[in-house]
N, C-alpha and C. Protein backbone atom coordinates (compact mmCIF):
# COMPACT_ATOMS: atom_id res chain seq x y z
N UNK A 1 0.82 -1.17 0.00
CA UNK A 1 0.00 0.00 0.00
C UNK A 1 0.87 1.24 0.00
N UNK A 2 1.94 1.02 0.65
CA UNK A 2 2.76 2.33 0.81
C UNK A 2 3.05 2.58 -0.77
N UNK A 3 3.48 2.05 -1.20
CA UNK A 3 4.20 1.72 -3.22
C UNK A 3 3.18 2.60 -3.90
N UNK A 4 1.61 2.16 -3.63
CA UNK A 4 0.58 3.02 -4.07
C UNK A 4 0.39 4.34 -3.76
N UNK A 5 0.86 4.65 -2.67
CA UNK A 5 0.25 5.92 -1.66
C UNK A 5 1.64 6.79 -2.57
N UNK A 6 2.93 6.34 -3.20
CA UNK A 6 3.96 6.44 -3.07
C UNK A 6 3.73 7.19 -4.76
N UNK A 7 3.04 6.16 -5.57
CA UNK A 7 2.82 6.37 -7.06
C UNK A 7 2.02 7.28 -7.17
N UNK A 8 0.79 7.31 -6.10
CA UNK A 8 0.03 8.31 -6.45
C UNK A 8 0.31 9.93 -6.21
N UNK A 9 1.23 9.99 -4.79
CA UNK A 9 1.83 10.81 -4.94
C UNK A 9 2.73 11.88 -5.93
N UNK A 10 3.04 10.75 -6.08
CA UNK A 10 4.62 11.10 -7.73
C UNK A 10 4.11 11.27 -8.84
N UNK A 11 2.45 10.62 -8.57
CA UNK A 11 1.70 11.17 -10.15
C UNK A 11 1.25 12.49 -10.01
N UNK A 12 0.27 12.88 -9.15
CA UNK A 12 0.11 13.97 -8.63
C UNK A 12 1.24 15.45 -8.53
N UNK A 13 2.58 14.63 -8.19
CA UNK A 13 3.08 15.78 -7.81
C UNK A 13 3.92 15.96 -9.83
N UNK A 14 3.45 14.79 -10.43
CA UNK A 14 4.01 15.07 -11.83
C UNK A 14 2.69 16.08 -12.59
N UNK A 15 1.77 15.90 -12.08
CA UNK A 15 0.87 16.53 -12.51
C UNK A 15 0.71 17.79 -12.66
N UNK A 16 1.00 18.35 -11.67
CA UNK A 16 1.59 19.57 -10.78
C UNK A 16 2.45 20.20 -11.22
N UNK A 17 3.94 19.52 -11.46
CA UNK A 17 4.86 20.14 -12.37
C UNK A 17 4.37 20.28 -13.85
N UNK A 18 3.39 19.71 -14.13
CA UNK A 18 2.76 19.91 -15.49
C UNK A 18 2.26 20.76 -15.69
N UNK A 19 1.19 21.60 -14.74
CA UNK A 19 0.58 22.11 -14.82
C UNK A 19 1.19 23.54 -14.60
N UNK A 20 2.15 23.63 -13.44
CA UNK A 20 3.21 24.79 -13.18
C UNK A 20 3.81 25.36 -14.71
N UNK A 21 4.45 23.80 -15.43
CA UNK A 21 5.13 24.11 -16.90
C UNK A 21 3.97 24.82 -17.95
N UNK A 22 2.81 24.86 -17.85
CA UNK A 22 2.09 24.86 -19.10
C UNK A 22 1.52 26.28 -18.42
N UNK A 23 1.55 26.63 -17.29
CA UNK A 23 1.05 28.08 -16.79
C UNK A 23 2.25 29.27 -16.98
N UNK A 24 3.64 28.51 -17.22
CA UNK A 24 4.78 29.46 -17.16
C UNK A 24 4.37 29.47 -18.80
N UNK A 25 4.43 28.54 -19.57
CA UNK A 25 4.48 28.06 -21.10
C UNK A 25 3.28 29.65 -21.28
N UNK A 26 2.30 29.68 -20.64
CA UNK A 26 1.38 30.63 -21.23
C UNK A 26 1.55 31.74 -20.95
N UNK A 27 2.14 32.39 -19.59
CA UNK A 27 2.49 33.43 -19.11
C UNK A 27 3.63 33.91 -20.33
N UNK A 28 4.37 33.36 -20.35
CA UNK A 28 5.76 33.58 -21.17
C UNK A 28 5.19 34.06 -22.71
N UNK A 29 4.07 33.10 -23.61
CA UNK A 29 3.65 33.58 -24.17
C UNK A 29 2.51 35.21 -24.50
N UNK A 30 1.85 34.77 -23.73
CA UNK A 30 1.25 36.55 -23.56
C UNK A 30 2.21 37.43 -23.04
N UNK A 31 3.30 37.41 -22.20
CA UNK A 31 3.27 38.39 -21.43
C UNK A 31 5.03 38.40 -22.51
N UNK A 32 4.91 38.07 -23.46
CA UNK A 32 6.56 38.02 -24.59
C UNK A 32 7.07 39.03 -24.83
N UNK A 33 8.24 39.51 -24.75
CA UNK A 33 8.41 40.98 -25.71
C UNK A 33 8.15 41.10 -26.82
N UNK A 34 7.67 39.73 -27.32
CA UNK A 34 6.93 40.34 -29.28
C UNK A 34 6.00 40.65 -28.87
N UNK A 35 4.98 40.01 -27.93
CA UNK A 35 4.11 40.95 -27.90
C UNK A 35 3.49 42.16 -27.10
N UNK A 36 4.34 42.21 -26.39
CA UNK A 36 4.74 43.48 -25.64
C UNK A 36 4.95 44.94 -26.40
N UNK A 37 6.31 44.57 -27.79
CA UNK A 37 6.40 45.35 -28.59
C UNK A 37 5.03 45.34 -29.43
N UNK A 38 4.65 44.51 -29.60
CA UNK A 38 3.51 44.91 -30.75
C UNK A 38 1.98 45.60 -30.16
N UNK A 39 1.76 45.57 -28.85
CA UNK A 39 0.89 46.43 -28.33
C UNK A 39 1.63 47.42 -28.10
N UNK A 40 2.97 47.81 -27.74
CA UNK A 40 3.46 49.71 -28.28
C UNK A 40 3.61 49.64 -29.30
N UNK A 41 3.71 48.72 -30.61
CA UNK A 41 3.45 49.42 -31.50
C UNK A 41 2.07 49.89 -32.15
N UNK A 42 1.08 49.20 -31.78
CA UNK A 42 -0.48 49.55 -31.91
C UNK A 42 -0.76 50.78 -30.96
N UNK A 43 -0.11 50.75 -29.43
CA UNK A 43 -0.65 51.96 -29.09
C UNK A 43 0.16 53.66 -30.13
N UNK A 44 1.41 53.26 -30.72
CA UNK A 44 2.44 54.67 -31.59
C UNK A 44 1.29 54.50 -32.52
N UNK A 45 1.28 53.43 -33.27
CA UNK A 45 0.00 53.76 -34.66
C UNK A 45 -1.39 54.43 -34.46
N UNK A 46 -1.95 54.31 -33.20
CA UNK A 46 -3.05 55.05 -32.64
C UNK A 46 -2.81 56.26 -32.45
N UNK A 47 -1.83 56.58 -31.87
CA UNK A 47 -1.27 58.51 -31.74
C UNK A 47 -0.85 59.07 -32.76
N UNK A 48 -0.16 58.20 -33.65
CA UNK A 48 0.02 59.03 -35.02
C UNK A 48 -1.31 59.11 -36.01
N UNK A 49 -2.06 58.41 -35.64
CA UNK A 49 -3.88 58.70 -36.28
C UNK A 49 -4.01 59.86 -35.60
N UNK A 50 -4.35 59.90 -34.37
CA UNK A 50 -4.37 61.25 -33.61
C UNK A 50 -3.79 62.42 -33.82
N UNK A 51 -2.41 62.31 -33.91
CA UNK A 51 -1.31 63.31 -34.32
C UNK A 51 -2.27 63.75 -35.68
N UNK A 52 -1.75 62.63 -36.63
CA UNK A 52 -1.90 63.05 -38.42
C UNK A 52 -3.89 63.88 -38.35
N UNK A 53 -4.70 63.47 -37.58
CA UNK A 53 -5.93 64.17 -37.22
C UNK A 53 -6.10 65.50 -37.09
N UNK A 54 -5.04 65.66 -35.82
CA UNK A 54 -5.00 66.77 -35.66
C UNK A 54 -4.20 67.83 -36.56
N UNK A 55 -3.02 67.59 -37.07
CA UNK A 55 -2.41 68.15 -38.14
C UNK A 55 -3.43 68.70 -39.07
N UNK A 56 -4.69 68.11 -39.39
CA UNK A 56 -5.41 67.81 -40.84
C UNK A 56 -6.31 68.82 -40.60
N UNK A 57 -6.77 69.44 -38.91
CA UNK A 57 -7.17 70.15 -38.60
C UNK A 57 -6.41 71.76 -38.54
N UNK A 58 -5.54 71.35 -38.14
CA UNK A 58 -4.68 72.60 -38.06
C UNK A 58 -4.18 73.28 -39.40
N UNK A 59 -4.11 72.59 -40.52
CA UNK A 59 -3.81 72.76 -41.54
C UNK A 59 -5.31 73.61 -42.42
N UNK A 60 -6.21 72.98 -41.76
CA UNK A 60 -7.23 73.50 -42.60
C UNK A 60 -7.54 74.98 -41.79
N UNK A 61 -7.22 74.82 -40.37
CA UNK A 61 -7.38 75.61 -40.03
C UNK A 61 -6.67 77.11 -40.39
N UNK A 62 -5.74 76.83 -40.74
CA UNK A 62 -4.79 77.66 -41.13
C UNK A 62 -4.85 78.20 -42.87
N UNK A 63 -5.38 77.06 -43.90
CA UNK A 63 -5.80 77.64 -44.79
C UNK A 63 -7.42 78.80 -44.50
N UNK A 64 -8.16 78.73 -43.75
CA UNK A 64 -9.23 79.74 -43.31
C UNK A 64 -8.08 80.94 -42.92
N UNK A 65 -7.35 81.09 -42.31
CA UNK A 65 -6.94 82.39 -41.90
C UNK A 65 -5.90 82.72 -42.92
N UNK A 66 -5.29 81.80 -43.75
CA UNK A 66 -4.91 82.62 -45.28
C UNK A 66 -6.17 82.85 -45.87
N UNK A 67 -7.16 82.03 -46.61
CA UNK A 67 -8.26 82.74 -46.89
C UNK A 67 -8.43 84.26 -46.85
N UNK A 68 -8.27 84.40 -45.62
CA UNK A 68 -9.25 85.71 -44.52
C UNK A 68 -8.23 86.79 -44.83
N UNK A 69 -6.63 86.29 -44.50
CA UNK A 69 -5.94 87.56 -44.49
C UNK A 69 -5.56 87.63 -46.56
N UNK A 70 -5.81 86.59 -47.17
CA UNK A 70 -5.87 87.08 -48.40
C UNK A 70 -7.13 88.47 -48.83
N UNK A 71 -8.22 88.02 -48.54
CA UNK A 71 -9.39 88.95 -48.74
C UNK A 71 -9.08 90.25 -47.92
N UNK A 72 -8.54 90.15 -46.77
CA UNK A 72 -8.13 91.86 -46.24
C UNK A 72 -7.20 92.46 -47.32
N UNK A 73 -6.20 92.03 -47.60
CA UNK A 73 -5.48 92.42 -48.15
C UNK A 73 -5.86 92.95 -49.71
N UNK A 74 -6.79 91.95 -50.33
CA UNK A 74 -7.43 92.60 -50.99
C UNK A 74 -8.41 93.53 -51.10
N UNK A 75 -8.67 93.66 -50.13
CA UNK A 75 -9.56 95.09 -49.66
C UNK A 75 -9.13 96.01 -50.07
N UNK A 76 -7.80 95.96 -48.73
CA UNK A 76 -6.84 96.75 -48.41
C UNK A 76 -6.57 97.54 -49.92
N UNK A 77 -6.05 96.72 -51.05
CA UNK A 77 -5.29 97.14 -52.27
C UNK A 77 -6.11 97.87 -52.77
N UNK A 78 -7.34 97.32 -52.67
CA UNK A 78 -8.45 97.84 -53.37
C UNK A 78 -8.61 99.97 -52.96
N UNK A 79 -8.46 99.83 -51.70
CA UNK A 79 -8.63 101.07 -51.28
C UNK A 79 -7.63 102.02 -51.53
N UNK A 80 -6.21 101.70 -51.66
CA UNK A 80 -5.32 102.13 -52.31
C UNK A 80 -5.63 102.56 -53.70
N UNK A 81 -6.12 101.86 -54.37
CA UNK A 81 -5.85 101.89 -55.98
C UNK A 81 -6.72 103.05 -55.83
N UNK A 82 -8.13 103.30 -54.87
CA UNK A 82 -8.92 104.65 -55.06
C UNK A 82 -7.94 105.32 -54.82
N UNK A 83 -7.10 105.45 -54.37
CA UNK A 83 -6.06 106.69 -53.93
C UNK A 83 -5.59 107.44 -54.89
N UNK A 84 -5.19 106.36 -56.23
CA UNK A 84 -4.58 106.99 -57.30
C UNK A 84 -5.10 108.07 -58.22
N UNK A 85 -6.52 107.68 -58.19
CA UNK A 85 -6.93 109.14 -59.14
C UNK A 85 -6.80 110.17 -58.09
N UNK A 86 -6.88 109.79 -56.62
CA UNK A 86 -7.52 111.51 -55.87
C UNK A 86 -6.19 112.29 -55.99
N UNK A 87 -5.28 111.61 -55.34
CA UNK A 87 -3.71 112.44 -55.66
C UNK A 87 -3.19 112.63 -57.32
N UNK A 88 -3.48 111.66 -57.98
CA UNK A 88 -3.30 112.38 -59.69
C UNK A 88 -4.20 113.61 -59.65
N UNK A 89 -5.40 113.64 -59.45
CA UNK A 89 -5.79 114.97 -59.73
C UNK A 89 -5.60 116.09 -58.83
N UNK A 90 -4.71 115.90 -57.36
CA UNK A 90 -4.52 116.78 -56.54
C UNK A 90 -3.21 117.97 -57.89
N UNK A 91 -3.21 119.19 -56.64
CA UNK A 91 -2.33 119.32 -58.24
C UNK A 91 -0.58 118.97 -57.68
N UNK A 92 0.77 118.75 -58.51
CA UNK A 92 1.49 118.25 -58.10
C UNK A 92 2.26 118.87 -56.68
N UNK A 93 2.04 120.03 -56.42
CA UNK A 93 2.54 120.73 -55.04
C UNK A 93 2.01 120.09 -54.08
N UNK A 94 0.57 119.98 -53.55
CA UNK A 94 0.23 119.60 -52.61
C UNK A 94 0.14 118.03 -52.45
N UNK A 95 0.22 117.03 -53.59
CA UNK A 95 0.52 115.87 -53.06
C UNK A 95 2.30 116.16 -53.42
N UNK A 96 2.94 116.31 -53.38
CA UNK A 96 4.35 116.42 -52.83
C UNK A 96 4.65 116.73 -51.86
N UNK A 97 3.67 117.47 -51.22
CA UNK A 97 3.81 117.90 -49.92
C UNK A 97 2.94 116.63 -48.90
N UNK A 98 1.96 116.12 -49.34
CA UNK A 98 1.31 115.15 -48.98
C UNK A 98 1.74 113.54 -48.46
N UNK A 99 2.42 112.90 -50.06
CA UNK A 99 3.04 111.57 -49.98
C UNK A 99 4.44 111.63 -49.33
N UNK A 100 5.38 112.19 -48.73
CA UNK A 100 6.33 111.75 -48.09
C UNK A 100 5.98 111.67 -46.43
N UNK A 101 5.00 111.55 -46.49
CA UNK A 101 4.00 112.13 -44.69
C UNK A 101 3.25 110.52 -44.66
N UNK A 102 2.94 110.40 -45.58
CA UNK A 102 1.95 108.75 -45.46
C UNK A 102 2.53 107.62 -45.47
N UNK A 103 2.41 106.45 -45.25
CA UNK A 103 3.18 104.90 -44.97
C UNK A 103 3.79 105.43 -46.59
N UNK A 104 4.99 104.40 -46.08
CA UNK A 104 6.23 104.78 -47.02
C UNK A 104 5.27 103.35 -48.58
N UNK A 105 4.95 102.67 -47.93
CA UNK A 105 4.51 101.69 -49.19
C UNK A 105 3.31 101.67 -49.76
N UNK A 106 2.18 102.59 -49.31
CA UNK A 106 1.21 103.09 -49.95
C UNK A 106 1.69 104.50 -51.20
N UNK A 107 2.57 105.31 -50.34
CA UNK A 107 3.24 106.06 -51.11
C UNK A 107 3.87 105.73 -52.44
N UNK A 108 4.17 104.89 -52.36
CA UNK A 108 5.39 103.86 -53.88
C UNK A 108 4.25 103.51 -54.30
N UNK A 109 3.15 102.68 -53.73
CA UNK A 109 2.15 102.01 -54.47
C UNK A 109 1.44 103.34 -55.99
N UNK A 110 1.00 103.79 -54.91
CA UNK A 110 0.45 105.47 -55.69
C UNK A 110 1.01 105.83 -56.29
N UNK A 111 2.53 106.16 -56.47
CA UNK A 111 3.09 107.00 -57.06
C UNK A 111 3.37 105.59 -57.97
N UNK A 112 4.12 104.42 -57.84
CA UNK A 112 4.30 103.88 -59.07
C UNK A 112 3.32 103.21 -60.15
N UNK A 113 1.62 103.86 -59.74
CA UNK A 113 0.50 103.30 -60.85
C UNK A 113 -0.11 104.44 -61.19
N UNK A 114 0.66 105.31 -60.63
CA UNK A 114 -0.32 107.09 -61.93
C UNK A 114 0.92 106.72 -62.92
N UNK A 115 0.58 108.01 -63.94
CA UNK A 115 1.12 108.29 -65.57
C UNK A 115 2.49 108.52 -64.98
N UNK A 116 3.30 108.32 -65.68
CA UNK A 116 4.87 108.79 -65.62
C UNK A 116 5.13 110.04 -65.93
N UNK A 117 4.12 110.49 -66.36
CA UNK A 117 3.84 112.53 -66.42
C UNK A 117 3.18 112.70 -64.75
N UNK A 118 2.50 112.53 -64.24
CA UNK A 118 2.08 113.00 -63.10
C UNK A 118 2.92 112.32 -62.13
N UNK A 119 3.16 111.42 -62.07
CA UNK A 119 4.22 110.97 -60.88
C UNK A 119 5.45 111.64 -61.33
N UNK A 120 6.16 112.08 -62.14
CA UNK A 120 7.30 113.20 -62.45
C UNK A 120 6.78 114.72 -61.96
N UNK A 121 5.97 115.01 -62.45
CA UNK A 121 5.41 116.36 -61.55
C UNK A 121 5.67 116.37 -60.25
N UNK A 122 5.01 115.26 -59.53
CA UNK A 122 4.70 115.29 -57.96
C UNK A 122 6.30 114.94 -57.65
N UNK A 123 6.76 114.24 -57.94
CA UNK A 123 8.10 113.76 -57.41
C UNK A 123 9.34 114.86 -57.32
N UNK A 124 8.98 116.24 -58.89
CA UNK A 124 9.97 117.17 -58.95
C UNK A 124 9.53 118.40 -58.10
N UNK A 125 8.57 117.88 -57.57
CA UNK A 125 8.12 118.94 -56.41
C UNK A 125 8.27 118.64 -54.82
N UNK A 126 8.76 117.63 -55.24
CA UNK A 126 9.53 117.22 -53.14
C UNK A 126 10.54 117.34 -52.87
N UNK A 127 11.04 117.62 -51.94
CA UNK A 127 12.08 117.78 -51.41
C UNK A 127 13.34 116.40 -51.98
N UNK A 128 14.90 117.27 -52.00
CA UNK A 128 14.95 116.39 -52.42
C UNK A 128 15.28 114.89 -51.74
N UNK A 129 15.59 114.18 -50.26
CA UNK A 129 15.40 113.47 -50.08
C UNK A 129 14.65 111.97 -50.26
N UNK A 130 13.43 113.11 -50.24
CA UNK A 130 11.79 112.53 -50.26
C UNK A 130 11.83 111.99 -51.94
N UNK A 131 12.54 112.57 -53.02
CA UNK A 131 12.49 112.68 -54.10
C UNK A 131 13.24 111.18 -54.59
N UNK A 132 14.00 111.28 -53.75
CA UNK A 132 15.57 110.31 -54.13
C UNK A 132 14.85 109.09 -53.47
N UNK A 133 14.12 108.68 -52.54
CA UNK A 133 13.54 107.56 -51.61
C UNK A 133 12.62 107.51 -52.55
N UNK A 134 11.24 107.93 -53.35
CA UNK A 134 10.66 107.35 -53.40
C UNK A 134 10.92 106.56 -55.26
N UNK A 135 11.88 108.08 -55.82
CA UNK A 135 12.63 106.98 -57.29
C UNK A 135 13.06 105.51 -56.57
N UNK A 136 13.88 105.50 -56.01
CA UNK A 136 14.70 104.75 -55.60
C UNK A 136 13.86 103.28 -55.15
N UNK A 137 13.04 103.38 -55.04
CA UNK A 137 11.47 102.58 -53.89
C UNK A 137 11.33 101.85 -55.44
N UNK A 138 10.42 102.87 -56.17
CA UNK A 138 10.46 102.75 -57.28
C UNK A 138 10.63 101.64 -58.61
N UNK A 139 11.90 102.37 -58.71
CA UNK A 139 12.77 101.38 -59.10
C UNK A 139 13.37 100.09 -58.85
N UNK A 140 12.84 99.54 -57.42
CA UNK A 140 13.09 98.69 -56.53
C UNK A 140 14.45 98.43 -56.57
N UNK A 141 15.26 99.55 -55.40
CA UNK A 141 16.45 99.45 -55.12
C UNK A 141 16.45 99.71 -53.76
């Protein structure tokens, strides 16, 4: 009886080590660095969806405010270009006395889209500094 008590033991306790081996066997498998790495790499591919999302937003967002500051700007030009007849028909003394006083690049704008007869008038009537800056503007130098 002891022989029995003895086998059944040793089966049992083989059982045991079996069961220990096939729980490490599974641990080892789930818990692997392949797949360890491959859930960080599923969680990087999830943030770069996120990332590339948000980019897609920001980008669009940012074409709206070119949009926006394109259309000011075209305003803007727009209101300039009225400028050009009022100072062509000012007579050339008083816009000579006028355009070296106003933003230096509305000034060039104006003066370089009237006639090359009236922007020579106004120009030989400024001082000559004022005269030499805005040829010079001009001419883009």
């Amino acid at each position: 009886m002891n022989k029995k008590i003895t086998a059944a033991g040793t089966f049992i306790t083989a059982i045991g080590v079996l069961i220990f081996i096939l729980f490490l066997s599974y641990t080892c498998i789930c818990f692997s660095p392949v797949s360890v790495y491959a859930s960080s790499v599923s969680a990087e591919k999830q943030e770069i969806k996120v990332l590339k999302n948000q980019i897609k937003s920001e980008v669009e967002q940012l074409k709206q405010i070119e949009s926006k500051i394109h259309h000011i700007k075209a305003a803007q030009k727009a209101k300039i270009k009225n400028l050009i007849p009022v100072y062509s028909s000012m007579s050339p003394r008083k816009a000579a006395a006028i355009l070296p006083g106003i933003d230096k690049s509305v000034a060039i704008y104006i003066l370089s889209h009237m006639t090359a007869k009236t922007a020579s008038a106004i120009i030989s009537r400024m001082p000559v500094k004022s005269a030499i800056f805005f040829t010079n503007s001009i001419a883009g130098k």
